[in-house]
Protein backbone atom coordinates (compact mmCIF):
# COMPACT_ATOMS: atom_id res chain seq x y z
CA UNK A 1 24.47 32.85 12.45
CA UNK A 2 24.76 29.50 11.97
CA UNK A 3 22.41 28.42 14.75
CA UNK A 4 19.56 31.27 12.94
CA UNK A 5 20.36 28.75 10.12
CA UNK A 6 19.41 25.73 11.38
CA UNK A 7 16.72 27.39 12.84
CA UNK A 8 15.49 28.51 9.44
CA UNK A 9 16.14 25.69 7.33
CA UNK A 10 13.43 23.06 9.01
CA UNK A 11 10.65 25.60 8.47
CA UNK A 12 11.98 25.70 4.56
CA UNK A 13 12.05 22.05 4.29
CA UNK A 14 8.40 21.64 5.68
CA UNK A 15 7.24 24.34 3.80
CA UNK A 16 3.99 23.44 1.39
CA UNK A 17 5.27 26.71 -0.90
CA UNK A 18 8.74 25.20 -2.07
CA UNK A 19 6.87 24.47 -5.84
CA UNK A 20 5.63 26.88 -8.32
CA UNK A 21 2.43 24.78 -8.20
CA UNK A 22 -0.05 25.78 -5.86
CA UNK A 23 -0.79 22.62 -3.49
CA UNK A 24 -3.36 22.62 -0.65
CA UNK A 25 -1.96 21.70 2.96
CA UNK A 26 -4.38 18.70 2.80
CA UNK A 27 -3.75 17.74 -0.25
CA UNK A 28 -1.89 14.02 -0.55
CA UNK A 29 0.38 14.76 -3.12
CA UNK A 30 2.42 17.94 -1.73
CA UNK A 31 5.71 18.75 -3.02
CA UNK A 32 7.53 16.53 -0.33
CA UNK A 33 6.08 13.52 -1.90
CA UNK A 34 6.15 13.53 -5.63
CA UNK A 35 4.70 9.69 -5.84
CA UNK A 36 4.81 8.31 -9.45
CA UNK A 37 2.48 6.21 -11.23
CA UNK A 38 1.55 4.89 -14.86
CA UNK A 39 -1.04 7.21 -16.31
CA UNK A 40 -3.13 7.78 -20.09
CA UNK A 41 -5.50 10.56 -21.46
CA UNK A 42 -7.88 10.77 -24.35
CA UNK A 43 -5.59 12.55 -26.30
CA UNK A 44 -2.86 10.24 -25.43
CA UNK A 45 -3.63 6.90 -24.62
CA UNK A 46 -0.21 5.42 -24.24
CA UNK A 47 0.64 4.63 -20.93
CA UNK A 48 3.20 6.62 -19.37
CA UNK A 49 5.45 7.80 -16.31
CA UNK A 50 3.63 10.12 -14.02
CA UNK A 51 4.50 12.06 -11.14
CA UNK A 52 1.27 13.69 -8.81
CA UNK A 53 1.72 17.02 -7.20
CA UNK A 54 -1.29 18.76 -6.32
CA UNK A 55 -4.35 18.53 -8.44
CA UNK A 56 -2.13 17.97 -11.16
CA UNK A 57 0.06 14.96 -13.19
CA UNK A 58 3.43 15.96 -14.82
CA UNK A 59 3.50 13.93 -17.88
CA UNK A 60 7.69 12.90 -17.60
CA UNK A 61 7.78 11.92 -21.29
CA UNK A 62 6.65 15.54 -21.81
CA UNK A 63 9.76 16.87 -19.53
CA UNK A 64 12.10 14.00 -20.72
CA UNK A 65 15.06 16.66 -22.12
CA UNK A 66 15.09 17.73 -18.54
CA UNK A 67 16.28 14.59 -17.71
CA UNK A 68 20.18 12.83 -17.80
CA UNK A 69 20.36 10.90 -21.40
CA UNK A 70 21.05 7.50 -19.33
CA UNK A 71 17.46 7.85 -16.89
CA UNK A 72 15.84 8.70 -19.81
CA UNK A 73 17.18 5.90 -22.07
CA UNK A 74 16.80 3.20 -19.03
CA UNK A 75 13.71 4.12 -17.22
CA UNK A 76 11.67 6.78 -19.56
CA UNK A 77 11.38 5.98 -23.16
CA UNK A 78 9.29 3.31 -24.55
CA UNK A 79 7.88 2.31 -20.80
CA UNK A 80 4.49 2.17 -19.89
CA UNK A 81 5.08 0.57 -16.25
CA UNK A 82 7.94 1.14 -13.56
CA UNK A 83 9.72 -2.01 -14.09
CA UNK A 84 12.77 -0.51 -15.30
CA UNK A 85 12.85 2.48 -12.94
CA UNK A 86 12.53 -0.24 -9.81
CA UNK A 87 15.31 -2.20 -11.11
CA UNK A 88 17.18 0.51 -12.16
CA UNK A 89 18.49 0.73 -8.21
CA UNK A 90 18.92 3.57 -5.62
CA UNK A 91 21.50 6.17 -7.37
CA UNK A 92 18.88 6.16 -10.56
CA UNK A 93 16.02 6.63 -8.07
CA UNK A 94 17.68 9.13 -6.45
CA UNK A 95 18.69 11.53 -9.75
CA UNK A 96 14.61 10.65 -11.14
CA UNK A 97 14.00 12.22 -7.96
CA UNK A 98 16.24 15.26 -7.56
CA UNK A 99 15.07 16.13 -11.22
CA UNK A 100 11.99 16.14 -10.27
CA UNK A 101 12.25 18.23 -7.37
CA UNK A 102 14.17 20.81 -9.32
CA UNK A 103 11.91 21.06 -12.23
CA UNK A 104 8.93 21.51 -10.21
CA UNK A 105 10.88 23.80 -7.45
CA UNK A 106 10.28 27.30 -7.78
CA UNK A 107 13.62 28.51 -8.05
CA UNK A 108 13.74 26.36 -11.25
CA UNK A 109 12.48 28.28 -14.96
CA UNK A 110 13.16 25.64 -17.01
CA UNK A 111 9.12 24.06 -16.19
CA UNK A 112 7.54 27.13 -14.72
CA UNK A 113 8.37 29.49 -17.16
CA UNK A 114 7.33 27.85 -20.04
CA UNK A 115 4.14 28.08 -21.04
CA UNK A 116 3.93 25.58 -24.03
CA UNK A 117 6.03 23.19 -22.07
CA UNK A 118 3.68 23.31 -19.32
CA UNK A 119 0.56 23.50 -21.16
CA UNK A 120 1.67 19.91 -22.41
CA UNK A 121 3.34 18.76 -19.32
CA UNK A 122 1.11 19.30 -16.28
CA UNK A 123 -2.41 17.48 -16.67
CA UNK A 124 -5.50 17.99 -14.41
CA UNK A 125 -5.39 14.77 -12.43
CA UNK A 126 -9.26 14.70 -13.07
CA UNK A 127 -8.70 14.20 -16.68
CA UNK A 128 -6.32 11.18 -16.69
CA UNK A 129 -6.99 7.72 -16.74
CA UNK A 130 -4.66 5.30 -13.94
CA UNK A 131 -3.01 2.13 -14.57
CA UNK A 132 -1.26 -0.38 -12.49
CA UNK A 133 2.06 0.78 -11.77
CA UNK A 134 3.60 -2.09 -12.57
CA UNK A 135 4.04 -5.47 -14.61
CA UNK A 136 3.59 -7.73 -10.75
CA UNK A 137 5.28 -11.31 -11.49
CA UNK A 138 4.91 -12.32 -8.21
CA UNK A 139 2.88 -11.25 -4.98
CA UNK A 140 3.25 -12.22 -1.21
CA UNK A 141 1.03 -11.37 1.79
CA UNK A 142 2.62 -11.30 5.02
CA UNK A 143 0.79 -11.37 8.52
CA UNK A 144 2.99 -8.86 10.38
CA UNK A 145 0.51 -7.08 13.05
CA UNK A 146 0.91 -8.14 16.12
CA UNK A 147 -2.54 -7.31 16.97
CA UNK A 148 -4.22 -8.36 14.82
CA UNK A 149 -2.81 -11.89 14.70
CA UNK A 150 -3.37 -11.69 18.48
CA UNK A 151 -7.15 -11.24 17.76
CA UNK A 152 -7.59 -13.93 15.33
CA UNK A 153 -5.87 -16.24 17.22
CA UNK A 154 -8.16 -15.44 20.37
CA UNK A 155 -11.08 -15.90 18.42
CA UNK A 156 -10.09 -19.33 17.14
CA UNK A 157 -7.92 -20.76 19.63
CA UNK A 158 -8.19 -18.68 22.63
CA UNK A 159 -6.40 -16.22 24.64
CA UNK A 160 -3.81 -18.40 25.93
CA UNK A 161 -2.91 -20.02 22.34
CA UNK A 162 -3.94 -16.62 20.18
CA UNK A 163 -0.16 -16.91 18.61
CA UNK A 164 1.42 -19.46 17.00
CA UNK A 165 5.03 -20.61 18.34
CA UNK A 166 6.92 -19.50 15.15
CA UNK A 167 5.47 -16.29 15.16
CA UNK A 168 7.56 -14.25 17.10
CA UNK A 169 10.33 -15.76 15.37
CA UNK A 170 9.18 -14.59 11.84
CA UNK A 171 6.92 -12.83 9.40
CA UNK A 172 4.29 -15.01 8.18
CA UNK A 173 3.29 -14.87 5.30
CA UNK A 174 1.66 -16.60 1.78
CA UNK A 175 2.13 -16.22 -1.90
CA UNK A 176 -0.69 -14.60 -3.26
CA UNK A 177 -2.31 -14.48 -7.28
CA UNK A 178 -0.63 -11.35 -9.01
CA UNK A 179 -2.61 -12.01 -11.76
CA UNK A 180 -5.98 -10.73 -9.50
CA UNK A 181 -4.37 -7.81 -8.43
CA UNK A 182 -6.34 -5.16 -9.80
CA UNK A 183 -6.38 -1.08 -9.45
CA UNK A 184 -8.32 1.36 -7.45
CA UNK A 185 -12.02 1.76 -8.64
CA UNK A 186 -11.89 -1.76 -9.92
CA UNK A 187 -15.24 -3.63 -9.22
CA UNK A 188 -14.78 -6.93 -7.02
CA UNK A 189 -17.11 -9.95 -7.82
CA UNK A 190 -18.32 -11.51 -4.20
CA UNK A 191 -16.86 -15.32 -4.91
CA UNK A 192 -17.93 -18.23 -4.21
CA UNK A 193 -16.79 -21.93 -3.06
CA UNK A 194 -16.93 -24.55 -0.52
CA UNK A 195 -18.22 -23.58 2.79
CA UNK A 196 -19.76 -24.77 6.23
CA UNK A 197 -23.53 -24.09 6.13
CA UNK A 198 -23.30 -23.96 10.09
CA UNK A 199 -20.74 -23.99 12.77
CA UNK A 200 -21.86 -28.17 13.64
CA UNK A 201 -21.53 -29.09 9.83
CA UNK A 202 -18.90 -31.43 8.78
CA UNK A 203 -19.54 -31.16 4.92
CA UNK A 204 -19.38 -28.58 2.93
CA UNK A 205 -21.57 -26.98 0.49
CA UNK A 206 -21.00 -24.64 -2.35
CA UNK A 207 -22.44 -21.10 -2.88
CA UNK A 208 -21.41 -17.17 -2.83
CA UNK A 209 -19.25 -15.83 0.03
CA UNK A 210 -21.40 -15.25 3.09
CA UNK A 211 -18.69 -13.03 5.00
CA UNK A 212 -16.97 -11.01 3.05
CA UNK A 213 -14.19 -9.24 4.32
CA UNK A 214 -11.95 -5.98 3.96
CA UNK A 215 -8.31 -6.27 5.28
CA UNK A 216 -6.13 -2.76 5.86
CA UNK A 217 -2.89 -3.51 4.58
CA UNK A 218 0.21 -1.65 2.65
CA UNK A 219 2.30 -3.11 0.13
CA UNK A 220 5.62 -2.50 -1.44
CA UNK A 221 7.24 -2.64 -4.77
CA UNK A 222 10.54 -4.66 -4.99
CA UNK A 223 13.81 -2.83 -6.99
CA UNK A 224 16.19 -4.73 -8.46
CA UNK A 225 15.86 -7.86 -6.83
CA UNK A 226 18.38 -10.50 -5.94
CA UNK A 227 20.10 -13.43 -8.03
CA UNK A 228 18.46 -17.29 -7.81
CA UNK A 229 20.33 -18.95 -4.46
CA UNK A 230 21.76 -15.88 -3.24
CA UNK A 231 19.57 -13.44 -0.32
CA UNK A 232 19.17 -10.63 0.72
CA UNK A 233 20.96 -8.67 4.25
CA UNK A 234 20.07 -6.77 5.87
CA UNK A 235 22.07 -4.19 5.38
CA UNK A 236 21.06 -4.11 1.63
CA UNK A 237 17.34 -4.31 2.19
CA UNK A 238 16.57 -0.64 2.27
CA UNK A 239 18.04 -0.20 -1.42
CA UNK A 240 15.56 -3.12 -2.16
CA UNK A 241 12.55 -1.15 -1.71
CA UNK A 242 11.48 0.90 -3.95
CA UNK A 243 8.23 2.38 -2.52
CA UNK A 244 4.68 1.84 -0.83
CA UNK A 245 0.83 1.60 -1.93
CA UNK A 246 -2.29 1.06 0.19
CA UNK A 247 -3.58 -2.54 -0.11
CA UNK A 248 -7.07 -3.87 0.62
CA UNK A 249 -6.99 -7.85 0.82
CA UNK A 250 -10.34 -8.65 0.38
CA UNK A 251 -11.37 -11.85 2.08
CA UNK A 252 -13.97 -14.56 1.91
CA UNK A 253 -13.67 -15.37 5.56
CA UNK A 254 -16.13 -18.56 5.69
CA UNK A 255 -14.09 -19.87 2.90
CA UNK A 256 -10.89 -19.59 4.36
CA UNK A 257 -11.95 -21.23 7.51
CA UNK A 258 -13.08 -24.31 5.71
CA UNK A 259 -9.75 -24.41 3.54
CA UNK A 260 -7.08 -22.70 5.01
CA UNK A 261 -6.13 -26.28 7.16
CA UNK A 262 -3.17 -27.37 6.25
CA UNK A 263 -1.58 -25.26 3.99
CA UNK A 264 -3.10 -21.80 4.26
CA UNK A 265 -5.11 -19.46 2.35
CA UNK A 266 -6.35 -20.05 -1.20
CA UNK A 267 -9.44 -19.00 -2.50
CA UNK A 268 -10.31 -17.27 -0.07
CA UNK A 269 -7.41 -14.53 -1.03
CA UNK A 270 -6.92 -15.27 -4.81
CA UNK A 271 -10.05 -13.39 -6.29
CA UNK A 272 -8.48 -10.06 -5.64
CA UNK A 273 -6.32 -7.93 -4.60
CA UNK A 274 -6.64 -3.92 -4.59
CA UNK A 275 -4.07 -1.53 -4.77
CA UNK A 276 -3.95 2.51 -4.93
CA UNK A 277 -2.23 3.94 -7.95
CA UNK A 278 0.51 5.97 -6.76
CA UNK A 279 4.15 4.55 -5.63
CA UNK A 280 4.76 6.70 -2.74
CA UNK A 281 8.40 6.50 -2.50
CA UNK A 282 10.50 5.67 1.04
CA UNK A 283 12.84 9.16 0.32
CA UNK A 284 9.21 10.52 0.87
CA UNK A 285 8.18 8.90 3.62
CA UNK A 286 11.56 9.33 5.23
CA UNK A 287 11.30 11.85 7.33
CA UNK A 288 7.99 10.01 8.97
CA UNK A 289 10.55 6.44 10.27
CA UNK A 290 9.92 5.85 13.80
CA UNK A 291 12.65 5.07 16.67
CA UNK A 292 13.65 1.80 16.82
CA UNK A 293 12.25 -0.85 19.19
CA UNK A 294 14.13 -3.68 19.37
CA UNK A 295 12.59 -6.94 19.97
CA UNK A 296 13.74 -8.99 22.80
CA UNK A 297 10.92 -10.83 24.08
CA UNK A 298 12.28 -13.19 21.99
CA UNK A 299 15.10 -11.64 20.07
CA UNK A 300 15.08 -12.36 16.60
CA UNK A 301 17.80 -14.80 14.87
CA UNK A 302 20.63 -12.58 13.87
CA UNK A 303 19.90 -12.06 9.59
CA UNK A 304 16.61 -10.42 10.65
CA UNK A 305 18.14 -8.02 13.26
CA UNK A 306 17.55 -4.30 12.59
CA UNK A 307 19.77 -1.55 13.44
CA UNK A 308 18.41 1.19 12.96
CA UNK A 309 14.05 1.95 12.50
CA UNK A 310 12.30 0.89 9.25
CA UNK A 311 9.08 1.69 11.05
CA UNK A 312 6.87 4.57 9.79
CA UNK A 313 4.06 6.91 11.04
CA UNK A 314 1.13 6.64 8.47
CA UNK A 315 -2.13 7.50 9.74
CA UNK A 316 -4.99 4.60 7.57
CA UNK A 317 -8.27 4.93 7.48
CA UNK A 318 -11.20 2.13 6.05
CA UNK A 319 -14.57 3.75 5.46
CA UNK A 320 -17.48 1.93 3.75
CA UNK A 321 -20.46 3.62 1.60
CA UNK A 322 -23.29 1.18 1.22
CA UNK A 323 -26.09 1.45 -1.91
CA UNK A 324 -28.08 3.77 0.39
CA UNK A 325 -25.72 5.83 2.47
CA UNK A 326 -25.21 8.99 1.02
CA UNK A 327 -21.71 9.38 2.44
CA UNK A 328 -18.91 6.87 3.40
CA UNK A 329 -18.42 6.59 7.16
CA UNK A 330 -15.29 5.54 8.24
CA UNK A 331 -14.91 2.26 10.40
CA UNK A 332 -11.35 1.82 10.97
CA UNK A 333 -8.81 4.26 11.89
CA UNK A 334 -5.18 2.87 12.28
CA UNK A 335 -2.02 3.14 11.59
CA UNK A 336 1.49 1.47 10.04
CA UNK A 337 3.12 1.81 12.97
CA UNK A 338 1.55 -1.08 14.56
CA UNK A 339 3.24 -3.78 12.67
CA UNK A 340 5.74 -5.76 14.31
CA UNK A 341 7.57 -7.11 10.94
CA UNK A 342 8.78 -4.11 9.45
CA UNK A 343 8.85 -4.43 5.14
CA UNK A 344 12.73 -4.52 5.49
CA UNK A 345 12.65 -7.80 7.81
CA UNK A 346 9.30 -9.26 5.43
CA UNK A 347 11.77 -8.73 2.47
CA UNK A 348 15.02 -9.93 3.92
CA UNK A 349 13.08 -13.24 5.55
CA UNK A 350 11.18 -13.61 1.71
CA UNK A 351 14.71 -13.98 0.37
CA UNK A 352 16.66 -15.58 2.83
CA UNK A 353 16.19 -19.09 1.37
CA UNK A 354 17.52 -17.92 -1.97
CA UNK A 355 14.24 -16.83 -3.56
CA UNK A 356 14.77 -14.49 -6.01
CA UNK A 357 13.05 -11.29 -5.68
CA UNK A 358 12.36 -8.99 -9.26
CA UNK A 359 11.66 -5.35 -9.84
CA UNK A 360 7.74 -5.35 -9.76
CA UNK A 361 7.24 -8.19 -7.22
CA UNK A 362 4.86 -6.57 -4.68
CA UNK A 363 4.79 -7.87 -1.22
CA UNK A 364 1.59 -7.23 1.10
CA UNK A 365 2.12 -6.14 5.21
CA UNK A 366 -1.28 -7.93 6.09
CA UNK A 367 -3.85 -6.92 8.14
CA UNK A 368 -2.62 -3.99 10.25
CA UNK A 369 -4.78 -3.38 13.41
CA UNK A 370 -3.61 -1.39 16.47
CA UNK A 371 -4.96 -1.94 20.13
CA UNK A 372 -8.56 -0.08 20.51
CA UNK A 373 -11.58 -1.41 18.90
CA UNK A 374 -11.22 1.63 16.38
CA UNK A 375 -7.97 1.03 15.32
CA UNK A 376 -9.00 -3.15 14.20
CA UNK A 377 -8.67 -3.43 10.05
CA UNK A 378 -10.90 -6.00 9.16
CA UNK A 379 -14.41 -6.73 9.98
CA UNK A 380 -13.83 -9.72 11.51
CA UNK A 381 -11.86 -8.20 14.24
CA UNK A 382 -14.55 -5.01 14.68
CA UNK A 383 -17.78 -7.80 14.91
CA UNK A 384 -15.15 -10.23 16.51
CA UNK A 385 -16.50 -13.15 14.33
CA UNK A 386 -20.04 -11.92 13.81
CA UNK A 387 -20.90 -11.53 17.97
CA UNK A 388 -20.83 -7.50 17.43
CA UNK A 389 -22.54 -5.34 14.93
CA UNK A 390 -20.52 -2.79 13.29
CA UNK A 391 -22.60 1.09 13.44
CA UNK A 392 -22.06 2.72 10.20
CA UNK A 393 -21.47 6.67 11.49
CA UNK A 394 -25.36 8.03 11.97
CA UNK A 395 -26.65 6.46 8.58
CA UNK A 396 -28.46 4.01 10.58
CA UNK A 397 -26.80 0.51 8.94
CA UNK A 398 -25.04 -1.59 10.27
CA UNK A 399 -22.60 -4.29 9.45
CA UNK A 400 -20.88 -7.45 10.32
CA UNK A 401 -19.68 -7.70 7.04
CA UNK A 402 -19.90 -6.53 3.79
CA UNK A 403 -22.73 -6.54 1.81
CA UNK A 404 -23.11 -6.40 -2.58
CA UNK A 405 -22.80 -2.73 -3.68
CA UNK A 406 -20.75 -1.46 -0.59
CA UNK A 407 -18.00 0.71 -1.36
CA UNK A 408 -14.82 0.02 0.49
CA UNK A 409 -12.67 3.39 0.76
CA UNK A 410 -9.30 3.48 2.19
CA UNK A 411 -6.81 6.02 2.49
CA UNK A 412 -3.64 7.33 4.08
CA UNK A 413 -1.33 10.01 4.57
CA UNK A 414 1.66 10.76 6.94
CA UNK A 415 1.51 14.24 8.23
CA UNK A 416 4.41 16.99 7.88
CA UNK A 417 4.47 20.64 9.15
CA UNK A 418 1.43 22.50 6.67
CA UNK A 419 1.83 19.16 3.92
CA UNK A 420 0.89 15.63 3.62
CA UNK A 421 2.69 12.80 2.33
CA UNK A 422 -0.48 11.01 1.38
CA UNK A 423 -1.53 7.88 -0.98
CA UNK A 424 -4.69 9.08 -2.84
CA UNK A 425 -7.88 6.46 -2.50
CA UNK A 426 -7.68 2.87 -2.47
CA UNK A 427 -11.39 1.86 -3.50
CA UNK A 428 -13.60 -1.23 -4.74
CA UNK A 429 -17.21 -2.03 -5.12
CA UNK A 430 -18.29 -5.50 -4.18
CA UNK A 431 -20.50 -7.07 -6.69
CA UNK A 432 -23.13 -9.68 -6.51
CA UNK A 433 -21.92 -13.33 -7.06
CA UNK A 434 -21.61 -14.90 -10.13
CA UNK A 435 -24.11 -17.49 -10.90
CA UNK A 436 -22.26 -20.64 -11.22
């Protein structure tokens, strides 16, 4: 009996008919992933918690009395961002979440057989308006792909020098401009600054961007942070995170190679930053953590030792839809699996020196490219600094990199048995230059 159990219960757990809301099997926002985001209507425009399941947004102001009197005091009323829920911690994530799972189950009436409370509740997710998800006081980029650092480095400093000494030792990374990190469907502006008019010149000129860049990244939201001079284990670091986005960290490459010596990217990173609206949460993405592969070649120093696998299998894709392509076509096809900082070690490193992290502070995985041509996430890598061109599916254009009007598209998903644990669209059209 008990074996026929244990049998049965996977197939339950995987199952895409555990709601009372109908959800397609290729749909990103099944029952097993219940992301949340900040969310307005016409009718309503006060930002708000939302939670995406389906084709559909529950509206958790709407479902509040479902909730315990503490949650909804501390992370519901009155907030119209997910500050409070990320600093609430892990037991008031995990409650948010097994209330939500029971008022959308379908062994649960309260929701489902109610048809005033649902009326008001459950919103067509074509007929809502996304925000950012949170109030971002500070944002980091790391450079945590193995391959992709590889790359780069081959294609400025050669095969032989392609990585750095320190960085096998550990995660790279910049502080970036929160205050240019925008939302999905947010227009980008191609920028412009100091650059090399060719690869001889020794002074610089000014003018728009000439190669402009996508890079494939995911970021994370911090929870509740740590206090000024103390850090963050290890050991701790999962409770830290509250949950993942797609990033795109669009780059103005010719500017960054003019600036970035001594100290590292500037404005070639700061003009923006794009994010997809939904905080997938790690309970989702659980199920999806890889088997650990400790490093040895050379072992990290002991604080940034992992134990067990904070490594997860999310399938990314990068398409671009230029002004006269009547369909995007995708161009890179990777995965987050390929990174060799995991967010856990990023975080724990970030803090380390006493740097106090708070709820909202979003930190960036950087570029994440895997080892066939296919699998590279930025343009640079797929042209290999503008000696390839890039074939845009059968629409005839081609690329090295991005031109005004293109529309950068990326998405992601893990994949479950008959459901998805997905992350909606991550999107931006580049603009023409200002005139300056």
């Amino acid at each position: 009996m008990y074996l026929c159990l244990l049998l049965i219960l996977p197939l339950y757990q995987y199952s895409s008919t555990m709601s009372f809301i109908e959800v397609a099997e290729d749909s990103d926002f099944s029952y097993q992933n219940l992301p949340y985001g900040i969310f307005s209507t016409l009718s309503n425009p006060t930002p708000r918690i939302g939670v995406a399941i389906g084709d559909w947004v529950l509206d958790v102001t709407a479902v509040k009395h479902l909730f315990s009197p503490e949650l909804v005091e501390k992370c519901i009323d009155g907030q119209t961002t997910l500050n409070a829920l990320m600093g609430a911690g892990r037991p008031a994530w995990t409650e948010f979440r097994n209330t939500l799972k029971k008022i959308l189950s379908k062994d649960d009436p309260s929701l489902q057989n109610n048809a005033g409370l649902r009326a008001s509740a459950l919103i067509a997710a074509n007929e809502v308006t996304m925000h950012l998800p949170a109030q971002i006081g500070d944002y980091t980029d790391f450079y945590s792909s193995r391959n992709h650092a590889t790359n780069v480095g081959t294609m400025f400093r050669g095969k032989d020098n392609a990585l750095q000494p320190n960085w096998l030792h550990l995660p790279v990374g910049y502080h970036g401009r929160a205050s240019s990190v925008v939302l999905s469907g947010t227009p980008v502006r191609r920028p412009s600054g100091q650059i090399l008019p060719s690869p001889t010149a020794t002074t610089p000129v000014f003018g728009p961007c000439r190669l402009l860049d996508y890079e494939l990244e995911m970021g994370f939201f911090v929870g509740p942070g740590n206090k000024f001079g103390e850090s963050i284990k290890m050991e701790d670091a999962a409770d830290q995170i509250f949950g993942m986005v797609l990033m795109n960290d669009w780059s103005a490459r010719d500017i960054q190679k003019w600036e970035y010596v001594p100290l590292g990217p500037f404005n070639a990173k700061n003009f923006g930053t794009t994010i997809s609206p939904w905080v997938v949460t790690m309970d989702a993405l659980a199920p999806f953590r890889l088997p650990l592969e400790p490093k040895t070649d050379p072992e990290p120093l002991p604080y940034l030792v992992e134990k067990d696998s904070y490594q997860f299998d999310i399938k990314l894709f990068t398409a671009i839809q230029g002004e006269n392509m009547t369909k995007p076509e995708v161009v890179t096809s990777s995965n987050f699996k390929y990174m060799y900082w995991s967010p856990r070690q990023q975080l724990v490193h970030h803090s380390v020196t006493g740097c106090n992290m708070r709820p909202g502070d979003l930190l960036g995985s950087g570029t994440i490219s895997g080892t066939e041509p296919h699998e590279f996430g930025c343009l640079l890598e797929l042209c290999w600094k503008g000696t390839k061109e890039v074939k845009l599916g059968e629409s005839g254009e081609i690329r090295k990199f991005l031109k005004d009007g293109d529309d950068v598209i990326m998405t992601g998903y893990a994949q479950g048995m008959g459901y998805r644990v997905g992350f909606g669209k991550c999107t931006g059209k580049v603009l023409p230059a200002q005139q300056v």
